[in-house]
C-alpha atoms as a PDB file:
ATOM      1  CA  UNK A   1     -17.581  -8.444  37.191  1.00  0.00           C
ATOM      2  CA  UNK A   2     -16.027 -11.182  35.490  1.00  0.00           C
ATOM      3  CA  UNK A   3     -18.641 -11.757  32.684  1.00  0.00           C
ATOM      4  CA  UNK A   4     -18.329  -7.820  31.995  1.00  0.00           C
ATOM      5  CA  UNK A   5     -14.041  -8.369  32.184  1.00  0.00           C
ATOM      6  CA  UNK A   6     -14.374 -11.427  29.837  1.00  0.00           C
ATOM      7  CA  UNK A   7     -16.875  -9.304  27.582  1.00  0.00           C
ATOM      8  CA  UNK A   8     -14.008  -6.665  27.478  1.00  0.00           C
ATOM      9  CA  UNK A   9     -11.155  -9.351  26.488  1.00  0.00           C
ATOM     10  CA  UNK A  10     -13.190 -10.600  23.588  1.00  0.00           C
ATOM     11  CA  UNK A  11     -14.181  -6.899  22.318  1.00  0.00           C
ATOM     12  CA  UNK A  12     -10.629  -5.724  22.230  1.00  0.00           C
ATOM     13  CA  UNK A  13      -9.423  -8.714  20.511  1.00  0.00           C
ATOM     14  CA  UNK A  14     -12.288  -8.295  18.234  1.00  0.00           C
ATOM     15  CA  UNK A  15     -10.975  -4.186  17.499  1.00  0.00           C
ATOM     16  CA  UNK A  16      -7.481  -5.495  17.226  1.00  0.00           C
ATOM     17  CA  UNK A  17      -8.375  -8.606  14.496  1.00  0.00           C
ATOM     18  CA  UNK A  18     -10.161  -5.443  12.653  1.00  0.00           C
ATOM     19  CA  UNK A  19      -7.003  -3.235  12.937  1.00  0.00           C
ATOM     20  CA  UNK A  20      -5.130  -6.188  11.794  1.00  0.00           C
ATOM     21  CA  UNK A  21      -7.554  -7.149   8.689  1.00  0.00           C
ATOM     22  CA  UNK A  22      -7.927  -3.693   7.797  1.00  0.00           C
ATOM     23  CA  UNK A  23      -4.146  -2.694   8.109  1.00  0.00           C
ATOM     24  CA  UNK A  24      -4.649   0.520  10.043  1.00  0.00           C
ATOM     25  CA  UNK A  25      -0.850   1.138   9.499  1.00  0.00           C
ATOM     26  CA  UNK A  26      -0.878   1.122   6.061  1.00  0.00           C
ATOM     27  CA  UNK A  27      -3.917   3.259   5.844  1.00  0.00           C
ATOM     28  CA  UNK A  28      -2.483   5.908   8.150  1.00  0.00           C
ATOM     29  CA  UNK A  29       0.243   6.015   5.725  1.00  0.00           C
ATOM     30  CA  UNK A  30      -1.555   6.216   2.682  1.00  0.00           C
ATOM     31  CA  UNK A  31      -4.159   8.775   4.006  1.00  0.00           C
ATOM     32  CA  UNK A  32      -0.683  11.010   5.589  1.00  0.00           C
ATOM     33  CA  UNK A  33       0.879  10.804   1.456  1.00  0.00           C
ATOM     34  CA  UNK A  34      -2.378  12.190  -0.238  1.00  0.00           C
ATOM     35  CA  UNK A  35      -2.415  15.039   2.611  1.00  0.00           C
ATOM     36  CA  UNK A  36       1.258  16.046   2.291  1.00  0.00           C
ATOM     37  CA  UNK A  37       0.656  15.993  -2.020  1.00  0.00           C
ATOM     38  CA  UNK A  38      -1.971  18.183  -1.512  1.00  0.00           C
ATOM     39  CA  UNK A  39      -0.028  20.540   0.866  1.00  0.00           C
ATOM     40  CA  UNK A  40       2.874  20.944  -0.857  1.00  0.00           C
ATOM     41  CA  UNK A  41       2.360  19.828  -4.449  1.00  0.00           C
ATOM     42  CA  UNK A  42      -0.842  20.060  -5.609  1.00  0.00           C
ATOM     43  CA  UNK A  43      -2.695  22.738  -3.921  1.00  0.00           C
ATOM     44  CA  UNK A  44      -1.781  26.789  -4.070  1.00  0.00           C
ATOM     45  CA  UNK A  45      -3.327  27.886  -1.187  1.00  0.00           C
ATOM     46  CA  UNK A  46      -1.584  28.357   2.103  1.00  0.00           C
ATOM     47  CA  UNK A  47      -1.142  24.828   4.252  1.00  0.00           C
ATOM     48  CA  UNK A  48      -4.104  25.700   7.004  1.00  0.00           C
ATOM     49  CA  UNK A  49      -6.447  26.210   4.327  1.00  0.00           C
ATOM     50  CA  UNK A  50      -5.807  22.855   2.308  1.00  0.00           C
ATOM     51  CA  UNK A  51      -6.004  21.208   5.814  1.00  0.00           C
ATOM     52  CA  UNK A  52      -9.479  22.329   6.760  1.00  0.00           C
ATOM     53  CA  UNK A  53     -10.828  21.782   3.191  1.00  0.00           C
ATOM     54  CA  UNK A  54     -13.818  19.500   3.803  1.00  0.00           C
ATOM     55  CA  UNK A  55     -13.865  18.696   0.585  1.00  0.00           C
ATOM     56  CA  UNK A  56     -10.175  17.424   0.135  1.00  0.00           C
ATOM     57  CA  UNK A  57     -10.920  16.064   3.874  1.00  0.00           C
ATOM     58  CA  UNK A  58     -13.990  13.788   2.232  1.00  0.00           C
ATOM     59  CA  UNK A  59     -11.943  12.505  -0.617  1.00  0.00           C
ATOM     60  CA  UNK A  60      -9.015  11.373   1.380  1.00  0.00           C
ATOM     61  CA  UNK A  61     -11.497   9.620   4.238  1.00  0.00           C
ATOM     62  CA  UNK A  62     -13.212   8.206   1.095  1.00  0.00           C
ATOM     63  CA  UNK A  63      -9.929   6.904   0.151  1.00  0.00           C
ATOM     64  CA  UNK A  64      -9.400   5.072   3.100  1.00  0.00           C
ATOM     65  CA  UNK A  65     -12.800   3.490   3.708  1.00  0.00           C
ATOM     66  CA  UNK A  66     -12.226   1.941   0.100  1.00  0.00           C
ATOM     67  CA  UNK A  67      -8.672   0.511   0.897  1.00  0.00           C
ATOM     68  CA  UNK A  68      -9.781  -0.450   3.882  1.00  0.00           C
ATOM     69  CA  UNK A  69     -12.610  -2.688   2.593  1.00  0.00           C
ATOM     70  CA  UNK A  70     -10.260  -4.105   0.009  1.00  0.00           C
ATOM     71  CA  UNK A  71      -7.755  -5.236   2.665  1.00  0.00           C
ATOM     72  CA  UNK A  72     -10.889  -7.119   3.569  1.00  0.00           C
ATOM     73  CA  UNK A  73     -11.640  -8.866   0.563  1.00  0.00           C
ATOM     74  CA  UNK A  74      -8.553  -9.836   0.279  1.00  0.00           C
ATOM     75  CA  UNK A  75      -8.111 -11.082   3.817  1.00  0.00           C
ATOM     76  CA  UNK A  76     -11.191 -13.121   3.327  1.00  0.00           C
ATOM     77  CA  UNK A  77      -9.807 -14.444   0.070  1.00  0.00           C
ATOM     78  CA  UNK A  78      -6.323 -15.371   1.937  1.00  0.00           C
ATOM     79  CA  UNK A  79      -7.502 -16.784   4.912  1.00  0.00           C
ATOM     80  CA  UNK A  80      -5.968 -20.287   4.079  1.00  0.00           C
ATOM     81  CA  UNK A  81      -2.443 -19.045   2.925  1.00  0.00           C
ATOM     82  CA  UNK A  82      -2.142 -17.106   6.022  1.00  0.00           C
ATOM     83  CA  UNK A  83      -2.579 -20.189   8.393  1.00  0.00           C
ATOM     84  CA  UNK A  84       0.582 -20.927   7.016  1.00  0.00           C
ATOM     85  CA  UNK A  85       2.799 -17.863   6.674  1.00  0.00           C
ATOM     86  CA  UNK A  86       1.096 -15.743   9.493  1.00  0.00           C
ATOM     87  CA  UNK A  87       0.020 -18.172  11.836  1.00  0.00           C
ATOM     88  CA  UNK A  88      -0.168 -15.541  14.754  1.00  0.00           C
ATOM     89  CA  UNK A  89      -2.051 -12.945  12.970  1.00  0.00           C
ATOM     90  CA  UNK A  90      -4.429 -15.747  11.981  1.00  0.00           C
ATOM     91  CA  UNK A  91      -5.187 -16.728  14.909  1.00  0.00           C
ATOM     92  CA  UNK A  92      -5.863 -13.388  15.954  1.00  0.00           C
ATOM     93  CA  UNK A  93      -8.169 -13.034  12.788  1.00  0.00           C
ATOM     94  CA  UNK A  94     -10.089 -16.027  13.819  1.00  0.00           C
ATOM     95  CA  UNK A  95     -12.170 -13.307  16.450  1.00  0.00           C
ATOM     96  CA  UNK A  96     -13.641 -12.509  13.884  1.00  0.00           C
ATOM     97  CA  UNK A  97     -16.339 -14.457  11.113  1.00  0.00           C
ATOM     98  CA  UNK A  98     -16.167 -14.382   7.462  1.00  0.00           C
ATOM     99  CA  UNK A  99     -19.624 -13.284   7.765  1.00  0.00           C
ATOM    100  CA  UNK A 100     -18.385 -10.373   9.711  1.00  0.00           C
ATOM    101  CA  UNK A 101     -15.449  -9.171   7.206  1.00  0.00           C
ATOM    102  CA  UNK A 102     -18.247  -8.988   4.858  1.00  0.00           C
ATOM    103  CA  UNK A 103     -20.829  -7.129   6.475  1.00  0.00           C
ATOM    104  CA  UNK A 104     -17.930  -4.510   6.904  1.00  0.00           C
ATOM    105  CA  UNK A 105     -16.544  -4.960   3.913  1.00  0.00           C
ATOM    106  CA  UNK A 106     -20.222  -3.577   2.129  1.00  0.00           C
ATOM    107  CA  UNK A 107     -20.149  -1.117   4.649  1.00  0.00           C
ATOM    108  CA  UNK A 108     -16.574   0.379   4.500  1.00  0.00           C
ATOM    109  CA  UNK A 109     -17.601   0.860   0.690  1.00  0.00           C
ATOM    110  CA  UNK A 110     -20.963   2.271   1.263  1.00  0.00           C
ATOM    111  CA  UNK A 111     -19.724   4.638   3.528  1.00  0.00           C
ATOM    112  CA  UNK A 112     -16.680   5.452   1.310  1.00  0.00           C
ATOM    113  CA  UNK A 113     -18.829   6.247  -1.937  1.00  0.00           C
ATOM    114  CA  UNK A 114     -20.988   8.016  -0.115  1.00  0.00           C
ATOM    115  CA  UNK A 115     -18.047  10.057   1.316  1.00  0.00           C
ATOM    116  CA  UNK A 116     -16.809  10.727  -2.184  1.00  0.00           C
ATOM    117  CA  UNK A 117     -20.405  11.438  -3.675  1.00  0.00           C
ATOM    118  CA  UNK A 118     -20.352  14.469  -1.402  1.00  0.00           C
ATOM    119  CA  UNK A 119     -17.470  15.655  -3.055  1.00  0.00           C
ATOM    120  CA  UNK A 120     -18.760  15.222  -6.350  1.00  0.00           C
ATOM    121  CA  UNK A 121     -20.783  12.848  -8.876  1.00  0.00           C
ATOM    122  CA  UNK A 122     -17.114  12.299 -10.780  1.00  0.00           C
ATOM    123  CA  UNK A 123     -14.608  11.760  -7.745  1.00  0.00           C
ATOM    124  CA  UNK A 124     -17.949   8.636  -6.718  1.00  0.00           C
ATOM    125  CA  UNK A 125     -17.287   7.448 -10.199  1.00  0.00           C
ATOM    126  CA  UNK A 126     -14.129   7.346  -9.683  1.00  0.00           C
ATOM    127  CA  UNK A 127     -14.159   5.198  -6.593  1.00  0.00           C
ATOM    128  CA  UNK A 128     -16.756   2.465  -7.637  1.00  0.00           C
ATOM    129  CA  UNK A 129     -14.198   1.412 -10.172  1.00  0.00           C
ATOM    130  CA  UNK A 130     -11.364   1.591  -7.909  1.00  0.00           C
ATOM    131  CA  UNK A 131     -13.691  -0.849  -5.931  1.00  0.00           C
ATOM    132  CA  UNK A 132     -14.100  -3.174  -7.993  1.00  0.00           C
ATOM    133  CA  UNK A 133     -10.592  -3.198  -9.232  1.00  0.00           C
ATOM    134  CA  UNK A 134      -9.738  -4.005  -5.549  1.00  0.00           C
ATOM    135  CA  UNK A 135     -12.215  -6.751  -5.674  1.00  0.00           C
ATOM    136  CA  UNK A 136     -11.065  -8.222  -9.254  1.00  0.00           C
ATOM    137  CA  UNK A 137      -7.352  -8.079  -7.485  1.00  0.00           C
ATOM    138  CA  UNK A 138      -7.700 -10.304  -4.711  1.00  0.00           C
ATOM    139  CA  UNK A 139     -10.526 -12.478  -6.682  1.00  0.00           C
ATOM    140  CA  UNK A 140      -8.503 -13.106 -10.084  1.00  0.00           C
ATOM    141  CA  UNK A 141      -5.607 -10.718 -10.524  1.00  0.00           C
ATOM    142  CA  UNK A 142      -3.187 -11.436  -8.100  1.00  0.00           C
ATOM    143  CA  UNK A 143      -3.555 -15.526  -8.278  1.00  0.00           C
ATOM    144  CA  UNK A 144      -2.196 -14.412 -12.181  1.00  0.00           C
ATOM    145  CA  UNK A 145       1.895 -14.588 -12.119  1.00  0.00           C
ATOM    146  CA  UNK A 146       3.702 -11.416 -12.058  1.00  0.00           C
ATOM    147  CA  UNK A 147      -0.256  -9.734 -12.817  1.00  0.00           C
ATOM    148  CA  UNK A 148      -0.801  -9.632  -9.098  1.00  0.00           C
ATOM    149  CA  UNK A 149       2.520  -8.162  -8.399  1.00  0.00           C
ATOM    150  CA  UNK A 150       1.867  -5.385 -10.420  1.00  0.00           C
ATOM    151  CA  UNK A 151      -1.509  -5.044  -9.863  1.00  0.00           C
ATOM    152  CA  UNK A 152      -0.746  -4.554  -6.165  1.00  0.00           C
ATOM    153  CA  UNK A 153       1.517  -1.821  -6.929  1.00  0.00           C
ATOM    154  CA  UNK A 154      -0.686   0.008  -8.964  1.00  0.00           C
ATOM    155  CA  UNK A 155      -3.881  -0.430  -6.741  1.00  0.00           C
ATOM    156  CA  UNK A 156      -1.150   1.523  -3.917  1.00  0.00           C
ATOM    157  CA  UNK A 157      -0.525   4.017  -6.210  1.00  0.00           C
ATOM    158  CA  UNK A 158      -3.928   4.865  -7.581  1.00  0.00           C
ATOM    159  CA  UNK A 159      -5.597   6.737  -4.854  1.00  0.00           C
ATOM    160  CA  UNK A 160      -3.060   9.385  -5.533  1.00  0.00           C
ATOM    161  CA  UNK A 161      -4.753   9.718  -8.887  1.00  0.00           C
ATOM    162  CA  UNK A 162      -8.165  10.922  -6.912  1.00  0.00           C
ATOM    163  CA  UNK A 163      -5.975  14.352  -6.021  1.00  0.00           C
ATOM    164  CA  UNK A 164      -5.778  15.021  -9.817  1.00  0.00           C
ATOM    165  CA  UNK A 165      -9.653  14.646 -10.390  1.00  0.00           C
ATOM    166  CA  UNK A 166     -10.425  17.046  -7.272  1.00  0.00           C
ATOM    167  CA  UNK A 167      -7.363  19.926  -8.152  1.00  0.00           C
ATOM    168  CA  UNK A 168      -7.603  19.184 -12.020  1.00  0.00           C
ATOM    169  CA  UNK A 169      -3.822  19.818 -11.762  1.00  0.00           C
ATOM    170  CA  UNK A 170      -1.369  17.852 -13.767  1.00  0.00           C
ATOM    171  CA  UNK A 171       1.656  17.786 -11.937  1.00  0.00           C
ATOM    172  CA  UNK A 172       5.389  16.222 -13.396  1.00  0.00           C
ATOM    173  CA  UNK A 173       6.579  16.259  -9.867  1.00  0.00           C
ATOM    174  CA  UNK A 174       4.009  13.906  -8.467  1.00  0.00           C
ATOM    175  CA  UNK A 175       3.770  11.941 -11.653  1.00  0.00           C
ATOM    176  CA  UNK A 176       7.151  10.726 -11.413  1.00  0.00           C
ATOM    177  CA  UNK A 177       7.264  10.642  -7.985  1.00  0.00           C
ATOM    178  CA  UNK A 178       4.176   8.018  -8.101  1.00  0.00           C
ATOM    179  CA  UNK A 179       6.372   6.047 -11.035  1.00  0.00           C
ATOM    180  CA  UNK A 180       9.508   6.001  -8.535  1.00  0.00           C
ATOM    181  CA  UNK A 181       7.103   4.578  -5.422  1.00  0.00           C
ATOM    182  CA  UNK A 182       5.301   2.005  -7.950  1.00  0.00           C
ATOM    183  CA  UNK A 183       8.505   0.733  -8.428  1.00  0.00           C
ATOM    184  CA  UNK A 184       9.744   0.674  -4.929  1.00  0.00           C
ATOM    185  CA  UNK A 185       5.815  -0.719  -4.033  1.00  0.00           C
ATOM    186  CA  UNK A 186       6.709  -3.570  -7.133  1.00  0.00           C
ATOM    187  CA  UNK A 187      10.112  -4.502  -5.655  1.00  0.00           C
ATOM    188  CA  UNK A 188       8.382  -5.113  -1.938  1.00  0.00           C
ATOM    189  CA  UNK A 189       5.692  -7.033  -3.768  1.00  0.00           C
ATOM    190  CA  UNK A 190       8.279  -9.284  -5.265  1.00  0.00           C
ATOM    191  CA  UNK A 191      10.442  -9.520  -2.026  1.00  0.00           C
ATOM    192  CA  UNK A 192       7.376 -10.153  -0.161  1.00  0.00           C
ATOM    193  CA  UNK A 193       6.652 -13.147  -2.089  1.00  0.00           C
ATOM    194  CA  UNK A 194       9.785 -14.418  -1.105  1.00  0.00           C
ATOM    195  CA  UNK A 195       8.878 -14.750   2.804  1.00  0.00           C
ATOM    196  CA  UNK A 196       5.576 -16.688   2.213  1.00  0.00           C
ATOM    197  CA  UNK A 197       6.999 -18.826  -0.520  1.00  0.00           C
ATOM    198  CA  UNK A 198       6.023 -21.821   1.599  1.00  0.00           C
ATOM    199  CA  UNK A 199       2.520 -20.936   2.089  1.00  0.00           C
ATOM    200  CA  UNK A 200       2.286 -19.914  -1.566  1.00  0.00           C
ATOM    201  CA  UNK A 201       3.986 -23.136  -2.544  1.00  0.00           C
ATOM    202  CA  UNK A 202       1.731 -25.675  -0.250  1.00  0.00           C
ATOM    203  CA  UNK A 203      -1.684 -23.366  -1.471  1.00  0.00           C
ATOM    204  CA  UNK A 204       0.105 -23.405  -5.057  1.00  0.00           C
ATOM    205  CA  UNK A 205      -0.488 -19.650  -5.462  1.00  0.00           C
ATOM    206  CA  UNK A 206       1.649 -18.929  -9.139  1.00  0.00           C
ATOM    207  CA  UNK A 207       4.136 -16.422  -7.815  1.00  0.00           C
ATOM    208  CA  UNK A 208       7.002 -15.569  -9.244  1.00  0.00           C
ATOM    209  CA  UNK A 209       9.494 -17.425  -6.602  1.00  0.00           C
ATOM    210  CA  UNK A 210       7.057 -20.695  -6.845  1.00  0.00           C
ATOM    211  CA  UNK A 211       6.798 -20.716 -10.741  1.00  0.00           C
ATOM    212  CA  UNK A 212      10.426 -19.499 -11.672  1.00  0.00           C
ATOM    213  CA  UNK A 213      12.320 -20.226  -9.099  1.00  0.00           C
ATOM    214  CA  UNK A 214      14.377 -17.996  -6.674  1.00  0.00           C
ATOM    215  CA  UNK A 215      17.757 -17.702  -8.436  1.00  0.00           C
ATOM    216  CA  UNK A 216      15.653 -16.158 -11.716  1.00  0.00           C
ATOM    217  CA  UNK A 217      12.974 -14.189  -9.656  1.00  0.00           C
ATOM    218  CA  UNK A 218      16.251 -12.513  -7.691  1.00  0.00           C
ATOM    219  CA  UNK A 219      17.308 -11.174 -10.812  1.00  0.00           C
ATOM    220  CA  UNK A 220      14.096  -9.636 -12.177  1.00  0.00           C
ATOM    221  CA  UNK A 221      13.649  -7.865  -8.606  1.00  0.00           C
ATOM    222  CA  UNK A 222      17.147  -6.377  -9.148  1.00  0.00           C
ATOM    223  CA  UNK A 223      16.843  -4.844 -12.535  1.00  0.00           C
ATOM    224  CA  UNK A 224      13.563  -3.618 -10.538  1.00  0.00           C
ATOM    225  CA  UNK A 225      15.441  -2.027  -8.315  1.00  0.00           C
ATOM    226  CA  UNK A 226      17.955  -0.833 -10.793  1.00  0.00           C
ATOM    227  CA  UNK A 227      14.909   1.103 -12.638  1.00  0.00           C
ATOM    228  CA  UNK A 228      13.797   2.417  -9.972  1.00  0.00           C
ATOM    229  CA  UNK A 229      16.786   4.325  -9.487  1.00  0.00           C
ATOM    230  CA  UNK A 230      16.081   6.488 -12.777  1.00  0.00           C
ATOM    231  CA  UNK A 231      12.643   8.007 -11.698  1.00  0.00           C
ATOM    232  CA  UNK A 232      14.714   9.317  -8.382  1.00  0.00           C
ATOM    233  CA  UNK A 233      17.627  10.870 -10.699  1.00  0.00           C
ATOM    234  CA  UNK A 234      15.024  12.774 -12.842  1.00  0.00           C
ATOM    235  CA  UNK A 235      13.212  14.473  -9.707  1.00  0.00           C
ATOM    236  CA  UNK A 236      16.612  15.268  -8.556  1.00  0.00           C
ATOM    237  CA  UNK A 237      18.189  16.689 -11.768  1.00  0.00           C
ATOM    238  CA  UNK A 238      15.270  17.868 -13.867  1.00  0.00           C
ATOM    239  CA  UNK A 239      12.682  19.186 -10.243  1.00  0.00           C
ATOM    240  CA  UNK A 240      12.713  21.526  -8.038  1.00  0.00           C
ATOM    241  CA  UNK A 241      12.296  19.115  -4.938  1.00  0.00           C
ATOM    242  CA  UNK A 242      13.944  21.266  -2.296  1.00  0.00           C
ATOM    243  CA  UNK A 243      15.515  19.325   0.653  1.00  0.00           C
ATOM    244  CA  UNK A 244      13.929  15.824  -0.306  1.00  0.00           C
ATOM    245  CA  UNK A 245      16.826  15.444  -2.561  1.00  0.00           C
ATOM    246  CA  UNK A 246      18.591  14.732   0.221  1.00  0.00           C
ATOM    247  CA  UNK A 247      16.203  11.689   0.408  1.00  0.00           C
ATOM    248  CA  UNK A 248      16.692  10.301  -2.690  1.00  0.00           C
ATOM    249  CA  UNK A 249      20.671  10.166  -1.952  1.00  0.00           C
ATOM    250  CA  UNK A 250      19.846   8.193   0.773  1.00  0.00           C
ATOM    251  CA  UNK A 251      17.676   5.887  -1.731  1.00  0.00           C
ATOM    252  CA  UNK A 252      20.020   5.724  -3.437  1.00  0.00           C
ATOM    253  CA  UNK A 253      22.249   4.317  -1.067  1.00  0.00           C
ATOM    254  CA  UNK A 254      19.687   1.595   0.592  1.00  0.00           C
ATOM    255  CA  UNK A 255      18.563   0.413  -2.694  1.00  0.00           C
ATOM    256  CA  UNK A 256      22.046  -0.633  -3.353  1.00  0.00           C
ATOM    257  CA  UNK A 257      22.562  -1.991  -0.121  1.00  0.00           C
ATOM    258  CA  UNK A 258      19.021  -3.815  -0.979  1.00  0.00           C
ATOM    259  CA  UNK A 259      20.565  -5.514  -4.404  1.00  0.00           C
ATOM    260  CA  UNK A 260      23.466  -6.472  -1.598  1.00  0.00           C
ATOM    261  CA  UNK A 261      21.063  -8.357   0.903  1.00  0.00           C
ATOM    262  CA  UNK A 262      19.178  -9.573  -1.989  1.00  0.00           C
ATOM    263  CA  UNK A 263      21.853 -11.373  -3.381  1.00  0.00           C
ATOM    264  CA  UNK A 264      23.167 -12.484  -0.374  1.00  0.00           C
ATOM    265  CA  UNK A 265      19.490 -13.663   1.264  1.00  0.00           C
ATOM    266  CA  UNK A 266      18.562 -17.168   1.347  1.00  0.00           C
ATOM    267  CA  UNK A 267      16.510 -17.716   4.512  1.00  0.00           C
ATOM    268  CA  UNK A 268      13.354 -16.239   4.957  1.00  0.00           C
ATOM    269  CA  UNK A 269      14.397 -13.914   7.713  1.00  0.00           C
ATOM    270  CA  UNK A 270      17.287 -12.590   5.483  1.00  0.00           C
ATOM    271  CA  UNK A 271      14.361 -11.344   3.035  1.00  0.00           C
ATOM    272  CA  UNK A 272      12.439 -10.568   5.796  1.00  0.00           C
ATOM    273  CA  UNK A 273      15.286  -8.043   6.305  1.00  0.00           C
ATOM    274  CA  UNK A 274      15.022  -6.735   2.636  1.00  0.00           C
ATOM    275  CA  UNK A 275      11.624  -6.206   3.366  1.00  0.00           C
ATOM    276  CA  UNK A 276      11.847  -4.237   6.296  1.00  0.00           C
ATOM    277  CA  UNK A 277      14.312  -1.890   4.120  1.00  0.00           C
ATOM    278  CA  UNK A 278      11.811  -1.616   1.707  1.00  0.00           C
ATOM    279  CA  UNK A 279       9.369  -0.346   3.747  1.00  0.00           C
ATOM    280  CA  UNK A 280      11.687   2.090   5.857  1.00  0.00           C
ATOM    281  CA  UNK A 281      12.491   3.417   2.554  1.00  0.00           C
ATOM    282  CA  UNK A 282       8.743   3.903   1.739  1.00  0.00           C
ATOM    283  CA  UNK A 283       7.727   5.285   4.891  1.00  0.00           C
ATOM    284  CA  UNK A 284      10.335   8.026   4.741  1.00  0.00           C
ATOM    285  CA  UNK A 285       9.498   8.517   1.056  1.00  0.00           C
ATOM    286  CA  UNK A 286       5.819   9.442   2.780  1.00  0.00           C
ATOM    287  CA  UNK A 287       7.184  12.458   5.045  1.00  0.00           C
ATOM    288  CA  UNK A 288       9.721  13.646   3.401  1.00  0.00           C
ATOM    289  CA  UNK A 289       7.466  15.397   0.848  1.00  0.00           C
ATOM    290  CA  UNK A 290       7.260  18.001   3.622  1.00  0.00           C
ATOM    291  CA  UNK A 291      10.591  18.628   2.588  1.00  0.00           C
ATOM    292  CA  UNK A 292       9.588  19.780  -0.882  1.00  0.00           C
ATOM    293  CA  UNK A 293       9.088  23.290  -0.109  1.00  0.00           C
ATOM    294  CA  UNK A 294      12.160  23.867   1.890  1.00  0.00           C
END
């Protein structure tokens, strides 16, 4: 029994390292956005039938399967820096081989181009360059000062661009609704490079924070956030967004209070904080595009 209990420990550790590599979170998340788009932006047919479209259904799990294998490579490429500033989660990680994260890694994007080749030849296209932009990310990109930043937020924001190709529907709403989230993903980049400043410093990864400074890199994420203040005004004033406007108020509210913490942090729980804002802000961003139609 307790070979077979022992057996058990190790395989749920080994699920939970996955989880963890992977960021099933963040995939949920992104997989939930393309869905609502679809529903209430993108698509004209009722919300049941854009639901059971296999089709859409293909493209979105082919979305994930890609992301999820470049969380991978990127893991495997940070494995050192995260000894440092995620010391926990490394240690969890360490359940599971290098060897391993690659053998998934191939398979995650085998399985997600095959996914999107049932959809069609253009939508597979589409995906074996978003691959390999994941892959040119964490291999070159985002060791590249401010590049990586930005290249982060864009990689975020890309999969959205998928919805286009399959409903060959150009849409102002959800064009400047992704410009307001690759700002908000940009600013959380930035701020995020603030909390593992010492691992980035010690593994002398180029970052903004560890190449300018902190006093200098505070002010570039603020004018950040000030910008990203005008995409939410114009889907307010110029869109019809129904009750999500009443999301952007609140935007606008905790990106203000943001600029506040940000000037105020100095420790690395106080950006910590900002962080966590940041990421309330886009999760609620995420569902409240249900809102759109009321």
């Amino acid at each position: 029994m307790r070979p077979f209990r022992k057996r058990l420990k190790i395989l749920t550790l080994q699920l939970l390292a996955l989880l963890s590599v992977v960021r099933g979170y963040n995939l949920f998340l992104i997989a939930s956005a393309q869905y609502l788009a679809a529903i209430c932006i993108l698509s004209d047919k009722a919300y049941w039938h854009t639901l059971l479209d296999y089709r859409l259904f293909l493209l979105i799990l082919a979305s994930t399967f890609i992301i999820a294998a470049g969380y991978i490579v990127n893991n495997f490429y940070d494995s050192e820096k995260d000894w440092i500033n995620r010391p926990y989660q490394a240690l969890l990680n360490k359940h599971i081989s290098q060897h391993f994260k690659l053998n998934i890694y191939m398979l995650l994007n085998i399985l997600g181009l095959a996914a999107a080749m049932a959809v069609s030849y253009r939508a597979c296209t589409f995906f074996v360059w978003y691959a390999l932009f994941l892959w040119f990310y964490s291999h070159r990109l985002k060791k590249i000062t401010f590049v990586g930043n930005l290249t982060a937020a864009l990689l975020s924001v890309i999969p959205f661009a998928a919805l286009f190709i399959y409903y060959f529907h150009f849409n102002w709403i959800i064009f400047i609704h992704a410009g307001f989230l690759f700002l908000l993903l940009l600013t959380r980049e930035i701020v995020k490079d603030f909390t593992s400043i010492r691992g980035d410093f010690i593994c002398y990864y180029p970052t903004l924070p560890v190449v300018l400074g902190v006093p200098k890199t505070k002010r570039i994420a603020s004018l950040i956030i000030l910008l990203t203040g005008v995409p939410g005004w114009l889907l307010t004033k110029s869109f019809r967004t129904g009750a999500m406007h009443y999301y952007f108020y609140f935007c606008l509210v905790a990106l203000l209070t943001g600029l506040a913490m940000l000037y105020r942090a100095q420790s690395q729980r106080e950006f910590a904080q900002l962080h966590h804002l940041l990421r309330l802000i886009i999760v609620l961003g995420v569902f409240s595009i249900a809102l759109i139609k009321w």
